[in-house]
PDB file of N, CA and C in Angstrom:
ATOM      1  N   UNK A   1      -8.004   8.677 -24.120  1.00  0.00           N
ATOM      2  CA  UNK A   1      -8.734   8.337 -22.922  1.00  0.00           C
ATOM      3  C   UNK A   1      -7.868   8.645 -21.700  1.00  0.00           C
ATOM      4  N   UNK A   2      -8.579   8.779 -20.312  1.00  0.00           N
ATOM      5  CA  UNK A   2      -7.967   9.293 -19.383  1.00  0.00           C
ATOM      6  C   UNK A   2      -7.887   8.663 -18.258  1.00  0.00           C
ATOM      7  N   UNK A   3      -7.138   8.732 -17.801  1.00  0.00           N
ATOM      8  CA  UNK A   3      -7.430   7.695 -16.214  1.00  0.00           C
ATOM      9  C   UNK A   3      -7.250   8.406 -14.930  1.00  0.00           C
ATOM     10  N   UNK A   4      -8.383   7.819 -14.159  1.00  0.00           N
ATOM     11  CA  UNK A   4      -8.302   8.836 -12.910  1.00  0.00           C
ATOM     12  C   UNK A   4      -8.404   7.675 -11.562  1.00  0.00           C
ATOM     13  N   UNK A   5      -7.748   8.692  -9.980  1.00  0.00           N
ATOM     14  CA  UNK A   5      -7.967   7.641  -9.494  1.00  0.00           C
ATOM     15  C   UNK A   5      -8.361   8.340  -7.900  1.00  0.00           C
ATOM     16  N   UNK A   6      -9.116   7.923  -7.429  1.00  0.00           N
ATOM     17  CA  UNK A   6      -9.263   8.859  -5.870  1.00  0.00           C
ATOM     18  C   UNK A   6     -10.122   8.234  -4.796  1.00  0.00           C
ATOM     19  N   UNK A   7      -9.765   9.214  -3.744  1.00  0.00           N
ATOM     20  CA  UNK A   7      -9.862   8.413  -2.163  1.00  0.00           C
ATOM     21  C   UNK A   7     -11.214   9.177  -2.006  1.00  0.00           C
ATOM     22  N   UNK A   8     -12.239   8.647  -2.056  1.00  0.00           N
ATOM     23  CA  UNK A   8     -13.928   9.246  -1.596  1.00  0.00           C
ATOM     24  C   UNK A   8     -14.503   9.024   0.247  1.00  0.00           C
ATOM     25  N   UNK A   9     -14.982  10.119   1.016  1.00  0.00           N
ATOM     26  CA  UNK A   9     -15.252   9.983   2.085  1.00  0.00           C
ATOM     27  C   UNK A   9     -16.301  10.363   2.278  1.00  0.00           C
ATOM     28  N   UNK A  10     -17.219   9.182   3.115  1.00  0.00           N
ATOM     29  CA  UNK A  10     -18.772   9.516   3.232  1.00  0.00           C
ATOM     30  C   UNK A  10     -18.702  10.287   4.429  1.00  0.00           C
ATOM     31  N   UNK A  11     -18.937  11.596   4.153  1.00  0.00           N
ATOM     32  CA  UNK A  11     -19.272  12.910   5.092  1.00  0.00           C
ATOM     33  C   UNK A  11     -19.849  12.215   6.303  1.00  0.00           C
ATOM     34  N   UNK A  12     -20.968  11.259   6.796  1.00  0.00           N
ATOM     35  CA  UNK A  12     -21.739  11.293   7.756  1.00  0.00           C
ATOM     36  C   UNK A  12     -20.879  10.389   8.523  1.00  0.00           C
ATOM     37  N   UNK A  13     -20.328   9.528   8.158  1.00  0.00           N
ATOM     38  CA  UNK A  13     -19.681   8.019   8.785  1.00  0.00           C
ATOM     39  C   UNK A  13     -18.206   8.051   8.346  1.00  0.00           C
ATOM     40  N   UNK A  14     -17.760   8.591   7.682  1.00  0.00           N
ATOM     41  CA  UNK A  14     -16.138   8.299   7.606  1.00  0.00           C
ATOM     42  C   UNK A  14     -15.444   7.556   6.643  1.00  0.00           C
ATOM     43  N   UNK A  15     -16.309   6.822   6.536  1.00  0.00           N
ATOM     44  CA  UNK A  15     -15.927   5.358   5.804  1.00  0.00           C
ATOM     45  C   UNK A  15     -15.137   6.204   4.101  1.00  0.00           C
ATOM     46  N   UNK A  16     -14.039   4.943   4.282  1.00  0.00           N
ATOM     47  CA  UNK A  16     -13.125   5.487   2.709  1.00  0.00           C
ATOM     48  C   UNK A  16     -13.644   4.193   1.671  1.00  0.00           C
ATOM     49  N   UNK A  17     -13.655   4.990  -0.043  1.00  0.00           N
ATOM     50  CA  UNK A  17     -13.616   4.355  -0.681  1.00  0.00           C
ATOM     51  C   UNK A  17     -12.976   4.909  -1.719  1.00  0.00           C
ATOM     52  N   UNK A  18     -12.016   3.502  -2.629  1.00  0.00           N
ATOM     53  CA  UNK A  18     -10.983   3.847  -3.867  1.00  0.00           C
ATOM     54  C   UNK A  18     -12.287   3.743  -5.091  1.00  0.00           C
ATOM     55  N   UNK A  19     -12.122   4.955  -5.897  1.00  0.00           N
ATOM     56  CA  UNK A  19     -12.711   5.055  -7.282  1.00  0.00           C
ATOM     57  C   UNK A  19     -11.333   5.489  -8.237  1.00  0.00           C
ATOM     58  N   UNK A  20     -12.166   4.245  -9.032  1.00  0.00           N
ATOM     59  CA  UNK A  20     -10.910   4.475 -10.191  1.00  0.00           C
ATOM     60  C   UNK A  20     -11.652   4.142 -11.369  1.00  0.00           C
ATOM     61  N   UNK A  21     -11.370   4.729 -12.894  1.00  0.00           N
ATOM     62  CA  UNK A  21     -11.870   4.969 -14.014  1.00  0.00           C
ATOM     63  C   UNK A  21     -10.830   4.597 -14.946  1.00  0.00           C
ATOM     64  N   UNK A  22     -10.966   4.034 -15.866  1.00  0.00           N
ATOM     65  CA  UNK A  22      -9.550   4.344 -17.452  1.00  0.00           C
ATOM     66  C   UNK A  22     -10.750   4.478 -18.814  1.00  0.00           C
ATOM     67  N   UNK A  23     -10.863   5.380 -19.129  1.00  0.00           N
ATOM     68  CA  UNK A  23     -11.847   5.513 -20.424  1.00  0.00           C
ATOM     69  C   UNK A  23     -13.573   5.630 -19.646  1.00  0.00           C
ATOM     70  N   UNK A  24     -13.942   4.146 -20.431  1.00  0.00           N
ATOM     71  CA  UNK A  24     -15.284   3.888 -19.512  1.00  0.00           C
ATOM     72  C   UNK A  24     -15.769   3.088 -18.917  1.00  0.00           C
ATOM     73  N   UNK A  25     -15.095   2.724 -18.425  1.00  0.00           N
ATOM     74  CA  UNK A  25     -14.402   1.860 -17.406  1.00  0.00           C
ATOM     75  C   UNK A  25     -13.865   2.017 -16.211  1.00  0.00           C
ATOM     76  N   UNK A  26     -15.446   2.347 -14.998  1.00  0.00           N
ATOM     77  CA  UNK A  26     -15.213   2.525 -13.557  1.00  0.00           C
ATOM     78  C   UNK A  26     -15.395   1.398 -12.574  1.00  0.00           C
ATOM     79  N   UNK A  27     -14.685   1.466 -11.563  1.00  0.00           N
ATOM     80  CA  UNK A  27     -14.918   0.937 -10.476  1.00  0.00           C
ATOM     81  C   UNK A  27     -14.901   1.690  -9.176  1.00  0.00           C
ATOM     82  N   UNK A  28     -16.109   1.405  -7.842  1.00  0.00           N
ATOM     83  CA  UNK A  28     -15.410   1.305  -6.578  1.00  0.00           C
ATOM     84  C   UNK A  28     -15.323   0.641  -5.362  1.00  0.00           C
ATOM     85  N   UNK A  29     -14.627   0.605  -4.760  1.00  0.00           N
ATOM     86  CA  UNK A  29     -14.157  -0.855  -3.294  1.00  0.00           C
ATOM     87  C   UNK A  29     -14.229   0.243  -2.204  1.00  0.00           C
ATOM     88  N   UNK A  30     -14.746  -0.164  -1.358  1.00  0.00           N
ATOM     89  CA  UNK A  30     -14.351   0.137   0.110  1.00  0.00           C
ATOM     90  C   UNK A  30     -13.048  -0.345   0.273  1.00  0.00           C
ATOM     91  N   UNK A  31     -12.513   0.378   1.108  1.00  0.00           N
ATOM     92  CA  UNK A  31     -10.903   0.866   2.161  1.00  0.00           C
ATOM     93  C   UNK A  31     -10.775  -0.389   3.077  1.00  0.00           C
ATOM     94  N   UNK A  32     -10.331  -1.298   3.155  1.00  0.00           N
ATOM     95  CA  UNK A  32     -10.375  -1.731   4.532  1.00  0.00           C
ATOM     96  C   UNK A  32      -9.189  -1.604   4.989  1.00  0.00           C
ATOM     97  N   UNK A  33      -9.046  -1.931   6.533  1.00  0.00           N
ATOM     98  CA  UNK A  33      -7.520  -2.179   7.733  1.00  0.00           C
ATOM     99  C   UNK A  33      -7.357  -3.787   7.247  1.00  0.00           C
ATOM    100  N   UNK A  34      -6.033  -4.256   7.745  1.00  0.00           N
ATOM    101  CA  UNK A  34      -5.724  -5.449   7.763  1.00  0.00           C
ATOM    102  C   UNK A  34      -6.607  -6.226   8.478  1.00  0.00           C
ATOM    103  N   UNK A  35      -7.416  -5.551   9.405  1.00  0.00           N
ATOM    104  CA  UNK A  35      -8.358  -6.976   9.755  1.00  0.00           C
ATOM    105  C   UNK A  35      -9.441  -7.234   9.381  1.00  0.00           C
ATOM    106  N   UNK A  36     -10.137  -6.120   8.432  1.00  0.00           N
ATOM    107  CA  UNK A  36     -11.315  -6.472   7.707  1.00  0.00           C
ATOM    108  C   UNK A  36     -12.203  -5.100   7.671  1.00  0.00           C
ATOM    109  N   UNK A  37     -11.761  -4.543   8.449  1.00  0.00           N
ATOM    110  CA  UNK A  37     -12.976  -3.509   9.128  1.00  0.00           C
ATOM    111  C   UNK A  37     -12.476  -2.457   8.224  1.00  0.00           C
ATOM    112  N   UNK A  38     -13.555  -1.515   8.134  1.00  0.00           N
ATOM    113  CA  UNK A  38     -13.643  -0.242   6.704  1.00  0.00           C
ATOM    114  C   UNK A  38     -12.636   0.693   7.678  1.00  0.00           C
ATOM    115  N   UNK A  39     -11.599   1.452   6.597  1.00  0.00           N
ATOM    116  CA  UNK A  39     -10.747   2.541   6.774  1.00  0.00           C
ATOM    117  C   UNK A  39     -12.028   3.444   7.148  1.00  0.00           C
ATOM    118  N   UNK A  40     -11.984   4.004   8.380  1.00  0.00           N
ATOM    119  CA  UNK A  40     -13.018   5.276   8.972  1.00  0.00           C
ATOM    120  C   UNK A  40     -11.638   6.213   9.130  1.00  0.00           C
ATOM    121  N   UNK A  41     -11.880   7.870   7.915  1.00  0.00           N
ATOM    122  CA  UNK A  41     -11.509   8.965   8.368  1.00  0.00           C
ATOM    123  C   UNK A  41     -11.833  10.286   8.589  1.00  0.00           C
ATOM    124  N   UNK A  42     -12.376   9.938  10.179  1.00  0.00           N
ATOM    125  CA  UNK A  42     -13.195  11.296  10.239  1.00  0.00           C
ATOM    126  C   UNK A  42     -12.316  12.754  10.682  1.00  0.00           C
ATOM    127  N   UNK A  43     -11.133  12.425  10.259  1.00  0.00           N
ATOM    128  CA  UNK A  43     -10.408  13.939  10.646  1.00  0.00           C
ATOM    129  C   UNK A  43     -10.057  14.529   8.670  1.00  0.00           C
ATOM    130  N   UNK A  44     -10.632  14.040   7.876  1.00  0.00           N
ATOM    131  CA  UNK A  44     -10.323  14.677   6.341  1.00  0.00           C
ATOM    132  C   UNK A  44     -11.023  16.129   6.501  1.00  0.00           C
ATOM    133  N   UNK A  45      -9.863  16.950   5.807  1.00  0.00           N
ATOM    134  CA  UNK A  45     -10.450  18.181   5.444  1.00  0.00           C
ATOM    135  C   UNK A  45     -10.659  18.448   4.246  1.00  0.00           C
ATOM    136  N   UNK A  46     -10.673  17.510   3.265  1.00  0.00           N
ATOM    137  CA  UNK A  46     -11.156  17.664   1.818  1.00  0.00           C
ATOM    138  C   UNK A  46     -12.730  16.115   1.544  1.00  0.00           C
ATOM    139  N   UNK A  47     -13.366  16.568   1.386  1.00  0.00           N
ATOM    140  CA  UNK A  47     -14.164  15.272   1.196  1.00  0.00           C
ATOM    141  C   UNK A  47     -15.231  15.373  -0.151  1.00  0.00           C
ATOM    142  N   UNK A  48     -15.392  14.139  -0.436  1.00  0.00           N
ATOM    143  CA  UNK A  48     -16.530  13.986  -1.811  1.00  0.00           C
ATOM    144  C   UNK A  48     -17.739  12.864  -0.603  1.00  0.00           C
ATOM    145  N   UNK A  49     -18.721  13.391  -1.513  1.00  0.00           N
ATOM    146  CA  UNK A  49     -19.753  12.435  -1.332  1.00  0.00           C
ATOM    147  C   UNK A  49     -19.919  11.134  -1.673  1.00  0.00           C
ATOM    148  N   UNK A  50     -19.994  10.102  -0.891  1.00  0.00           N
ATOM    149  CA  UNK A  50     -19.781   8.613  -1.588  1.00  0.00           C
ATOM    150  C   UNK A  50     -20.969   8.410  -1.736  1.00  0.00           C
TER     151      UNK A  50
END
């Protein structure tokens, strides 16, 4: 089994989210800053569809 792990960015809004897998067995969380509010990165030049 394999484990994977990556940073996903919704093309329209920015917003980051962690996906992570081990076998079959996924999860994913939104990014946040220390004060609560969602990691927005709208300068990525590689992006997936969230």
């Amino acid at each position: 089994m394999s484990s994977r792990t990556q940073i996903l960015r919704d093309r329209e809004t920015g917003v980051c989210y962690l996906q992570t897998w081990d076998g079959f067995a996924a999860s994913i969380t939104l990014l946040v800053n220390a004060d609560g509010s969602p990691v927005v990165n709208s300068q990525a030049t590689e992006t997936t569809d969230a």
